[in-house]
N, C-alpha and C. Protein backbone atom coordinates (compact mmCIF):
# COMPACT_ATOMS: atom_id res chain seq x y z
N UNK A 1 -12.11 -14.27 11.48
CA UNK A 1 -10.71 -14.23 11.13
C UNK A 1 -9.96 -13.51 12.24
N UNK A 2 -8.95 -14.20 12.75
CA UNK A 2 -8.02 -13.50 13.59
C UNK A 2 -6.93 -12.39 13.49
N UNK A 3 -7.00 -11.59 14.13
CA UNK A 3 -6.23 -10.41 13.73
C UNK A 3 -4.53 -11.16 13.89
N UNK A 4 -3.35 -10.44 13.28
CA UNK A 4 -2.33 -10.86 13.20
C UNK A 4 -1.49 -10.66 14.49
N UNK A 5 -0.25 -11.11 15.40
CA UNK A 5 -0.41 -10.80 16.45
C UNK A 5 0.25 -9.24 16.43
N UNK A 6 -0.07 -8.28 17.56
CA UNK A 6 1.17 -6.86 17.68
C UNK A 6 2.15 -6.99 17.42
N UNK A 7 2.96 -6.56 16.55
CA UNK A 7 4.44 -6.08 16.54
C UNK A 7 5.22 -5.57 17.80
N UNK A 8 4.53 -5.17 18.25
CA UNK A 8 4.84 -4.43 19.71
C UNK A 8 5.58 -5.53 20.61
N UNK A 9 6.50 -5.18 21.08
CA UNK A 9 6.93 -6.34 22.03
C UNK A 9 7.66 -7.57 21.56
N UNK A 10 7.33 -8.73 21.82
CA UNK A 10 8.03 -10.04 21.13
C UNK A 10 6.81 -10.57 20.65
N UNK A 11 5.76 -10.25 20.06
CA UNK A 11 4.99 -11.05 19.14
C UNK A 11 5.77 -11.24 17.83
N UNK A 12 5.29 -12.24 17.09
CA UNK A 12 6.77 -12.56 16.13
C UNK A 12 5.34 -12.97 15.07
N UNK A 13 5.26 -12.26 13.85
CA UNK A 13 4.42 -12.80 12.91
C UNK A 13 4.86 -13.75 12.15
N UNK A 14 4.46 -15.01 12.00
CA UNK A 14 4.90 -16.14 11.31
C UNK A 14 4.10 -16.41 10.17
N UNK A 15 5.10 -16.67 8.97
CA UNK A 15 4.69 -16.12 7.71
C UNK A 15 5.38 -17.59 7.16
N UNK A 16 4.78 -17.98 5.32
CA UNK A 16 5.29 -18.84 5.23
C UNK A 16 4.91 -18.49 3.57
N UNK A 17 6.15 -19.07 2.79
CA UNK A 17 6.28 -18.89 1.28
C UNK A 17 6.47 -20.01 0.86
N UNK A 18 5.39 -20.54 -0.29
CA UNK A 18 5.43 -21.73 -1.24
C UNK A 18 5.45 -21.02 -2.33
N UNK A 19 6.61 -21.33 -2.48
CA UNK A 19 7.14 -20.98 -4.24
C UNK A 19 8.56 -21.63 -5.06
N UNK A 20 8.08 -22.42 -6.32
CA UNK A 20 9.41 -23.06 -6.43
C UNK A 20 10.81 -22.69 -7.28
N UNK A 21 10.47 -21.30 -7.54
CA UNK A 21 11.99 -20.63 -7.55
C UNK A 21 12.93 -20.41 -6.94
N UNK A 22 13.37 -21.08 -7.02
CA UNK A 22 14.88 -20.78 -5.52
C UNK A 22 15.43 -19.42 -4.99
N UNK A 23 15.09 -18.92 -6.57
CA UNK A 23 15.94 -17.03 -6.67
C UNK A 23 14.69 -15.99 -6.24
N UNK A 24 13.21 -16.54 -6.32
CA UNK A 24 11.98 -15.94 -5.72
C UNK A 24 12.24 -15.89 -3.91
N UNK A 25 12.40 -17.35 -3.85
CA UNK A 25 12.30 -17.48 -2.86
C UNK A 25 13.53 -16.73 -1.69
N UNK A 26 14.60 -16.68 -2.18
CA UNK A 26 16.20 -16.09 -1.44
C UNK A 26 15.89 -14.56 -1.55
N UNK A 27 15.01 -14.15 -2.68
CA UNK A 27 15.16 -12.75 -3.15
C UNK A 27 13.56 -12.45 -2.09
N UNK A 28 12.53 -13.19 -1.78
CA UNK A 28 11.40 -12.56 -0.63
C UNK A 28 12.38 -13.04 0.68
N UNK A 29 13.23 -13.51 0.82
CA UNK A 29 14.10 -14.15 2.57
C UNK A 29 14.38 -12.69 2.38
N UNK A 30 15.73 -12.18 1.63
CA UNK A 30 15.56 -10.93 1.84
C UNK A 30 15.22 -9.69 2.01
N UNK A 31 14.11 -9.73 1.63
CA UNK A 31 12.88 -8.33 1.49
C UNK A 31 12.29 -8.51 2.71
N UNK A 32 11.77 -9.48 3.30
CA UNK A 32 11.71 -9.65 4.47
C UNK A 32 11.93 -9.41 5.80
N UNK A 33 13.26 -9.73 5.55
CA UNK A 33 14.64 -9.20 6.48
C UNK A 33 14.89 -8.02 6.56
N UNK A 34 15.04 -7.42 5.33
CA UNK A 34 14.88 -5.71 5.35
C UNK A 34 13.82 -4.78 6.25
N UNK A 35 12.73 -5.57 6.14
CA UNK A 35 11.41 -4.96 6.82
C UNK A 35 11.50 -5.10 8.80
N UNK A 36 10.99 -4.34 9.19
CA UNK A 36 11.25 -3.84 10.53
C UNK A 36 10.48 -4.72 11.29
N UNK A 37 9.45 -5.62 10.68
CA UNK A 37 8.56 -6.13 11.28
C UNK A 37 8.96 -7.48 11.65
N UNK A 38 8.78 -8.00 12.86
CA UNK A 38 9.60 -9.45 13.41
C UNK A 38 8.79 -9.93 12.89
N UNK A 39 9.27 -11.03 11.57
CA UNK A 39 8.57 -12.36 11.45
C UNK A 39 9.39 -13.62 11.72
N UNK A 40 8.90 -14.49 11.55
CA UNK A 40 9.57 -16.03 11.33
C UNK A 40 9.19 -16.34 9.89
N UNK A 41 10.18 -17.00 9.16
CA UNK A 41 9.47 -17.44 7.65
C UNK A 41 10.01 -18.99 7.52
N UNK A 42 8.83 -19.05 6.77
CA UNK A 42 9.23 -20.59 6.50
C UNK A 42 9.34 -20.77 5.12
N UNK A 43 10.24 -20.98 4.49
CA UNK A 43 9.94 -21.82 2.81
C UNK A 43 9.99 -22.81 2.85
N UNK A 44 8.75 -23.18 1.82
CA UNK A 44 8.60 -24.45 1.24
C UNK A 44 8.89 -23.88 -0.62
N UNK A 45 9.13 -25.08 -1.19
CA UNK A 45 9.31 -25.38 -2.31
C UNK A 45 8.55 -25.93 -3.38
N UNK A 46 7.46 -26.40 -2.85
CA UNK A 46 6.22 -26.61 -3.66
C UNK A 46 5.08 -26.38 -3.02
N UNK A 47 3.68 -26.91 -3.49
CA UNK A 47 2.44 -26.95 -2.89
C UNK A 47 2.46 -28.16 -1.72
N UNK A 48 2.78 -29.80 -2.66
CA UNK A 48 2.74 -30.38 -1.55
C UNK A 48 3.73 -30.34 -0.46
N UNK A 49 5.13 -29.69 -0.85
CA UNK A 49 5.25 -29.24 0.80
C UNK A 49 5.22 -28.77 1.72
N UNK A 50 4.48 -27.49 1.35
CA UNK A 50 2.95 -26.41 2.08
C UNK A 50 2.28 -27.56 2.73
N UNK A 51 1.58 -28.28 2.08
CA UNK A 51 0.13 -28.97 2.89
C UNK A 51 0.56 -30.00 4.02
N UNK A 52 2.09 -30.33 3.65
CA UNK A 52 2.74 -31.71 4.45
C UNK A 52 2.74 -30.78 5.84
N UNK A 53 3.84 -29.56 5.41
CA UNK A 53 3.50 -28.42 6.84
C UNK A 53 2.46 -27.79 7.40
N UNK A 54 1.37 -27.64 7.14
CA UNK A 54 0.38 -27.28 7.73
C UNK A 54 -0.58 -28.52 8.52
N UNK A 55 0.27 -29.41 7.81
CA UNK A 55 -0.83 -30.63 8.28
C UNK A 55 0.22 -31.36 9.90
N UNK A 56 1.45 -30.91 9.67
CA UNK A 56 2.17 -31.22 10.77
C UNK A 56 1.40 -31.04 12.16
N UNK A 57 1.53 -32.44 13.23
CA UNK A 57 0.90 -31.84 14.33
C UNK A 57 1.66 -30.87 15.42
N UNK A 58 1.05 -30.19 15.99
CA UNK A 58 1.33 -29.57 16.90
C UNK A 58 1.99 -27.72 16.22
N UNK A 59 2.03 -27.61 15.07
CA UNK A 59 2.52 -26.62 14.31
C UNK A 59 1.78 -25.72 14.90
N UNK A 60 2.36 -24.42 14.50
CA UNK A 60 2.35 -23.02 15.27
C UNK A 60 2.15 -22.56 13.70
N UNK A 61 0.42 -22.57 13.43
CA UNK A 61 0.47 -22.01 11.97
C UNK A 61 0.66 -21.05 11.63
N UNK A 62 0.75 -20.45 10.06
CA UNK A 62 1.24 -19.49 10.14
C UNK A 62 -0.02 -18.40 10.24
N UNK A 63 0.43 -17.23 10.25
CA UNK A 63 -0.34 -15.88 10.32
C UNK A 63 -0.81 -15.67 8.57
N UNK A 64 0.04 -16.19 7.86
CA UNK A 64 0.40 -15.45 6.31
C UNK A 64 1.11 -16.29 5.46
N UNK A 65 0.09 -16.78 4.24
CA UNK A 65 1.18 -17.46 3.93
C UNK A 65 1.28 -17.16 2.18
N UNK A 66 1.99 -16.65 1.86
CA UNK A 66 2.28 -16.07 0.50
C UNK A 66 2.44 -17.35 -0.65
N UNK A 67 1.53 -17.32 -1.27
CA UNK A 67 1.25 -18.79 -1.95
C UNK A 67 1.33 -17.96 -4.12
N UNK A 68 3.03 -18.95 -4.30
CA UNK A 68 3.05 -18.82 -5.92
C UNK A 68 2.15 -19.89 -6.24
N UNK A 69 1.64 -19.77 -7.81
CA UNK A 69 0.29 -20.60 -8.30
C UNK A 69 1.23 -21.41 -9.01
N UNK A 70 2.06 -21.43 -9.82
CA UNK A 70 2.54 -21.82 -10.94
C UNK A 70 4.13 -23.01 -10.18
N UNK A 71 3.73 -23.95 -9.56
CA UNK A 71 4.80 -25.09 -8.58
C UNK A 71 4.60 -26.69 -9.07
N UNK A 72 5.47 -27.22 -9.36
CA UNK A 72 5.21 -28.09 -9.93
C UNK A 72 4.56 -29.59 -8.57
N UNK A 73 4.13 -30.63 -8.56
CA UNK A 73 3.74 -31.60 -7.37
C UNK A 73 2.15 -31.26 -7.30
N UNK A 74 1.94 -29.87 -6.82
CA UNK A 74 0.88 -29.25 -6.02
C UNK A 74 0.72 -27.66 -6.68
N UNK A 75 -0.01 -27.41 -7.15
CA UNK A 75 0.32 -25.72 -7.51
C UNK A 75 -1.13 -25.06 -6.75
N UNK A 76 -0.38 -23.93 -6.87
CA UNK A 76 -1.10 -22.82 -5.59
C UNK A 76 -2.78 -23.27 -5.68
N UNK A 77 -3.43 -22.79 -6.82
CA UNK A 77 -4.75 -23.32 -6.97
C UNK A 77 -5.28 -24.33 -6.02
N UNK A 78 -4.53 -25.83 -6.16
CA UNK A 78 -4.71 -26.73 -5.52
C UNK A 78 -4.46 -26.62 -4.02
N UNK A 79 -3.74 -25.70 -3.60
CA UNK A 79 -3.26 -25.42 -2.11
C UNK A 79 -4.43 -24.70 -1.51
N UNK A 80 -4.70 -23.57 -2.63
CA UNK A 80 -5.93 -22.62 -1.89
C UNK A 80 -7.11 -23.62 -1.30
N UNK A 81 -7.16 -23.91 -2.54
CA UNK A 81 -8.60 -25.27 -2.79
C UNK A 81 -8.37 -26.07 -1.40
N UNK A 82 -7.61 -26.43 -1.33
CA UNK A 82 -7.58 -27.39 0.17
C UNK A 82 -7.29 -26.76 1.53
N UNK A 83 -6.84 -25.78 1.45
CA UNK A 83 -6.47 -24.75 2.98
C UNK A 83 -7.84 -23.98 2.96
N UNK A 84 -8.66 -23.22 2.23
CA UNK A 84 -10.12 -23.09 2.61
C UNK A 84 -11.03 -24.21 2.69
N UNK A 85 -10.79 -25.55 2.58
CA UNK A 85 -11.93 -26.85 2.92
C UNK A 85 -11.34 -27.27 3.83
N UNK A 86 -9.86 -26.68 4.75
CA UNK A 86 -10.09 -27.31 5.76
C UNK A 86 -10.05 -26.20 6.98
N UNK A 87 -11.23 -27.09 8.17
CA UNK A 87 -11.75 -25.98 9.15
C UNK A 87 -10.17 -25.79 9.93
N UNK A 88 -9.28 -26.46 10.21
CA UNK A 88 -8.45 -26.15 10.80
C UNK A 88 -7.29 -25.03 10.28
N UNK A 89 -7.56 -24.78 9.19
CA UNK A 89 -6.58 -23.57 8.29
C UNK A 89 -7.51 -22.12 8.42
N UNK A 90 -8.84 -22.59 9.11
CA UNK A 90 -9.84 -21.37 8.61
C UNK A 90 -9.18 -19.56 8.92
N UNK A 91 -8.25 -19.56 9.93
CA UNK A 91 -7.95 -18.47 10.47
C UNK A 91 -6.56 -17.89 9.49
N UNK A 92 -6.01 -18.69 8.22
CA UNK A 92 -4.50 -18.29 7.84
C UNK A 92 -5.20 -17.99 6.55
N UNK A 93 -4.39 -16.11 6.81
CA UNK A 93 -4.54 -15.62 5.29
C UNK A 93 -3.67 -15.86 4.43
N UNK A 94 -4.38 -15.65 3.04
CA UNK A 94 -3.27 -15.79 2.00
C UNK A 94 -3.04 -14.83 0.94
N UNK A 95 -1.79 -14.34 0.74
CA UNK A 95 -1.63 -13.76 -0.70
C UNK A 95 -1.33 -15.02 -1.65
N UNK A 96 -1.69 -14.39 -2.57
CA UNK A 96 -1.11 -15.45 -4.05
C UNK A 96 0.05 -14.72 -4.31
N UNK A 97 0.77 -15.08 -4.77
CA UNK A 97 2.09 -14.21 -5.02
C UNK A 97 2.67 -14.96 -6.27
N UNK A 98 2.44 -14.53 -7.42
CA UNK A 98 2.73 -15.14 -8.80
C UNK A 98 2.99 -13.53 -9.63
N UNK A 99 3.47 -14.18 -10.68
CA UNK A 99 4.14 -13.52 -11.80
C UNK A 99 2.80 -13.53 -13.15
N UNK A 100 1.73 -14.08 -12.88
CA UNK A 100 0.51 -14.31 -13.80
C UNK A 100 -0.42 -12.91 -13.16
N UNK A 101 -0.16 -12.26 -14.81
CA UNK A 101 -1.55 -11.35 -14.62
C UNK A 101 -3.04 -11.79 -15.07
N UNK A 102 -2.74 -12.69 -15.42
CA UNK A 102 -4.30 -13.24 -15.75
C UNK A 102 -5.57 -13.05 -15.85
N UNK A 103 -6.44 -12.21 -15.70
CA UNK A 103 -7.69 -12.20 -15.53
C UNK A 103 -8.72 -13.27 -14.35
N UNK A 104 -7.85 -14.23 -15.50
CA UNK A 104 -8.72 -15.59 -14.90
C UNK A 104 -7.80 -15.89 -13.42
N UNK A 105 -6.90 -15.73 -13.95
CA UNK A 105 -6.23 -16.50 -12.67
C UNK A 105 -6.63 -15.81 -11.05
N UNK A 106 -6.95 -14.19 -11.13
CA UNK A 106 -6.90 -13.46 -10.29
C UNK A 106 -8.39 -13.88 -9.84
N UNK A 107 -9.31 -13.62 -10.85
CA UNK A 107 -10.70 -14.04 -10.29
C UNK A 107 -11.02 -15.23 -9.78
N UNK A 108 -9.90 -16.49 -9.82
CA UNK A 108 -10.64 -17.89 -9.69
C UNK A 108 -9.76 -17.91 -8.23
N UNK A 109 -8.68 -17.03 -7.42
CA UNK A 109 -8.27 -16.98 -6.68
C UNK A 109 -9.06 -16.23 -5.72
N UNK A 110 -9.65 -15.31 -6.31
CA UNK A 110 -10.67 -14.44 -5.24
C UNK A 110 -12.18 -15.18 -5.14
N UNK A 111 -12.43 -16.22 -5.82
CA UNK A 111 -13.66 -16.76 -5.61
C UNK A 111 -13.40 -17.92 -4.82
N UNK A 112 -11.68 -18.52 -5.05
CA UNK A 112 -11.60 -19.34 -3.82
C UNK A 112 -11.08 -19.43 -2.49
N UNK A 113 -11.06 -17.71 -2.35
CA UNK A 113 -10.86 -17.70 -0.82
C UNK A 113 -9.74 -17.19 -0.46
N UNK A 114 -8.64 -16.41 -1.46
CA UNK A 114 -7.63 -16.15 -1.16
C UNK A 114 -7.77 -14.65 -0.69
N UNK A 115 -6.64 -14.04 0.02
CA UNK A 115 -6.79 -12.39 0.56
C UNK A 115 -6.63 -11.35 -0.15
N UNK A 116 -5.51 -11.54 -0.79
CA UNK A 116 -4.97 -10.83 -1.34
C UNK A 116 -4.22 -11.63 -2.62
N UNK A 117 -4.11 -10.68 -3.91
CA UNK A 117 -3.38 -10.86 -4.99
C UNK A 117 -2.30 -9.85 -5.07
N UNK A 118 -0.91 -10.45 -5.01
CA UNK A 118 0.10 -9.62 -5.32
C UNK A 118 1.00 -9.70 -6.50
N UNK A 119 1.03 -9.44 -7.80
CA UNK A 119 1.79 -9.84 -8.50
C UNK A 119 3.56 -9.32 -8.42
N UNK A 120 4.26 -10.52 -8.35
CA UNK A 120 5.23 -10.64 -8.34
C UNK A 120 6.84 -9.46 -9.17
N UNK A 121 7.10 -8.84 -7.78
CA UNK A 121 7.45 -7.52 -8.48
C UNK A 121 8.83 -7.51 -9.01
N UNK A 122 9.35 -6.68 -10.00
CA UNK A 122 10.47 -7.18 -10.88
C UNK A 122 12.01 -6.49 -9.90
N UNK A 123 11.37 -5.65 -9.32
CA UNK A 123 13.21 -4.98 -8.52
C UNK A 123 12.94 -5.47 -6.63
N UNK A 124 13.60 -4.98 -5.98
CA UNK A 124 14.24 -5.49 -4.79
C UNK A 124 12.97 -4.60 -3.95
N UNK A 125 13.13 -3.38 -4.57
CA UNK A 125 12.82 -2.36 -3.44
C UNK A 125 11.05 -2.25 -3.38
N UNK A 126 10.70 -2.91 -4.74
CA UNK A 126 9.06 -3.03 -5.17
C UNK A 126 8.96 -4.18 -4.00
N UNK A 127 9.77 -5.51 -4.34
CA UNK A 127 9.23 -6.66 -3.42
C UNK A 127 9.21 -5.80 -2.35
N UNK A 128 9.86 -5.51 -1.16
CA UNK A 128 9.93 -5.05 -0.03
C UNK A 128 8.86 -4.18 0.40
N UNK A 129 8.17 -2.96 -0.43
CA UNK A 129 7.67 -2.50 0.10
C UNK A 129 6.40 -3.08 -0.12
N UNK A 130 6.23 -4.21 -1.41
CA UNK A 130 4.54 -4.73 -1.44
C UNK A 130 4.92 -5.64 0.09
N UNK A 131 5.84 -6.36 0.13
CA UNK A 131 5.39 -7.71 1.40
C UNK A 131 5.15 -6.52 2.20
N UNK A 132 6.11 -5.43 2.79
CA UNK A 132 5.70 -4.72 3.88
C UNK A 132 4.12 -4.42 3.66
N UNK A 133 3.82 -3.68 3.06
CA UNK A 133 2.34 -3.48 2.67
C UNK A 133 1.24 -4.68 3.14
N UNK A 134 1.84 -5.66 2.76
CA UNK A 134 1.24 -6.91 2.97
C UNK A 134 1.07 -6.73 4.20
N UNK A 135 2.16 -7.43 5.00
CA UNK A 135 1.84 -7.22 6.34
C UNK A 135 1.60 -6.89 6.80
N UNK A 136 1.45 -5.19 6.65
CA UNK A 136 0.67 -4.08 7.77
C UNK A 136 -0.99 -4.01 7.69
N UNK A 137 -1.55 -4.83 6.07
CA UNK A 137 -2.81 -4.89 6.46
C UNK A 137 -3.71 -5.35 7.71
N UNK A 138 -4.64 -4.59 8.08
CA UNK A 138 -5.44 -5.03 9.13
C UNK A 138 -6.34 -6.18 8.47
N UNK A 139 -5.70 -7.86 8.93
CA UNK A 139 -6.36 -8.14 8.12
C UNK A 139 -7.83 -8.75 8.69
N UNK A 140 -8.22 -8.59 9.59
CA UNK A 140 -9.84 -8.85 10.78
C UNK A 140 -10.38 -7.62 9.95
N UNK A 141 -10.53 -6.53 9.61
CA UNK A 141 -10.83 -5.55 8.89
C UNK A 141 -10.66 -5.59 7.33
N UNK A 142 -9.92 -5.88 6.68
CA UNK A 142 -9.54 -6.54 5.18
C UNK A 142 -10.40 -7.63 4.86
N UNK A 143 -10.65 -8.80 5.51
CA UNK A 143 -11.17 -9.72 5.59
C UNK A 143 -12.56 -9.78 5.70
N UNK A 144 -13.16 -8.72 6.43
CA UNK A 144 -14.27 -8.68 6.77
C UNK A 144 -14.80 -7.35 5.58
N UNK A 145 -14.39 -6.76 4.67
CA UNK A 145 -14.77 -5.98 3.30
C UNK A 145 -13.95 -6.75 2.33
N UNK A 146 -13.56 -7.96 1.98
CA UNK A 146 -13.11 -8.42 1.01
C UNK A 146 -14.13 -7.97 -0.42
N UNK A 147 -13.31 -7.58 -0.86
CA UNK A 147 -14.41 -7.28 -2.40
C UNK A 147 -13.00 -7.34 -3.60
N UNK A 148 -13.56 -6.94 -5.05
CA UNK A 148 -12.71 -7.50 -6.30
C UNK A 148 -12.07 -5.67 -6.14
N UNK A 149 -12.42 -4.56 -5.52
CA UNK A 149 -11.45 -3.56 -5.82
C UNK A 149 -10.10 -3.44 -4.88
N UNK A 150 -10.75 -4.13 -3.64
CA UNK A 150 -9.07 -4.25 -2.50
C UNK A 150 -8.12 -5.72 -2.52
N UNK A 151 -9.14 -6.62 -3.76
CA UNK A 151 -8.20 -7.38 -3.41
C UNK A 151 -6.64 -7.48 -4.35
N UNK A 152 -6.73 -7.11 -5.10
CA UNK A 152 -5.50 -7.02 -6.18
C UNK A 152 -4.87 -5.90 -5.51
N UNK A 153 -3.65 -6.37 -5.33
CA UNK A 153 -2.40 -5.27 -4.52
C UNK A 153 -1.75 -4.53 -5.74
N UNK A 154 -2.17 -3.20 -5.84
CA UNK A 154 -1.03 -2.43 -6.83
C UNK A 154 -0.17 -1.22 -6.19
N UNK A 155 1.06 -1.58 -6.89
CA UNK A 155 1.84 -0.45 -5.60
C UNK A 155 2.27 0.42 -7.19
C-alpha cells in the first residue's frame, strides 16, 4: 500500500466521496475546505458513478475515497466488493462513511477490505475533525496493522 503523498509543498491529496445525499455531500465539500490539508475532491452521487470514475482511462486515482453504503444504482458494499477485485484499485484506501451502526455492516466491511469505518457525524465541527483525522492517518502503517480495534473511527 502506498503512502499518501506529503502535504509539504504542492502535493495535493486527491480524495473522492460517493454518497447520495446532496446535503452529506455539500456538508463533507465543506469540512474539507475547512481543513488545512490540500486536497482535490471529487463527488460522485452513487456507487455506479464511483466505478464509471475509477474505471476512466488515464485518471489520477484517488488517494482516499470515502465510500456511503446505503446509494441507490450501486451501494457501497457493491463498490468495496469490486475496487478490492480489481488489481488496478489495489493501492486506494477506503473509509466507509455511513450513518449505519450496524454490527454487521461494520464487520462485512472490514472483512472486505475496507480501511477504515467512520460513522457519519451529526454537527459540522465532528465531520471536520473525523475527515481531518482521516487524513492524517499514516496509512502504509494503518494498513499494514489493520485489525477490528483500529478500524472503527471513534472521535
Amino acid at each position: 500500500m502506498n503512502k499518501f503523498p506529503s502535504n509539504s509543498g504542492k502535493q495535493i491529496l486527491n480524495v473522492a466521496l460517493a454518497d447520495d445525499d446532496e446535503d452529506d455531500r455539500l456538508f463533507f465539500q465543506e469540512a474539507i475546505e475547512d481543513i488545512s490539508i490540500r486536497t482535490k475532491l471529487s463527488l460522485l452521487s452513487d456507487g455506479q458513478k464511483l466505478m464509471d470514475y475509477l474505471n476512466l482511462p488515464n485518471i489520477i486515482l484517488p488517494n482516499l475515497i470515502f465510500l456511503d453504503l446505503n446509494m441507490p444504482i450501486k451501494n457501497g458494499m457493491q463498490c468495496l466488493k469490486e475496487i478490492r477485485s480489481n488489481p488496478k484499485l489495489n493501492d486506494v484506501c477506503i473509509a466507509i462513511y455511513s450513518t449505519s451502526c450496524s454490527e454487521n455492516d461494520i464487520e462485512e466491511t472490514f472483512v472486505n477490505g475496507a480501511n477504515v469505518y467512520l460513522n457519519k457525524p451529526n454537527n459540522f465541527s465532528k465531520l471536520r475533525d473525523s475527515i481531518e483525522k482521516v487524513l492524517q492517518i499514516n496509512w502504509q502503517y494503518h494498513t499494514s496493522n489493520l485489525n477490528r480495534d483500529n478500524f472503527l473511527l471513534r472521535l
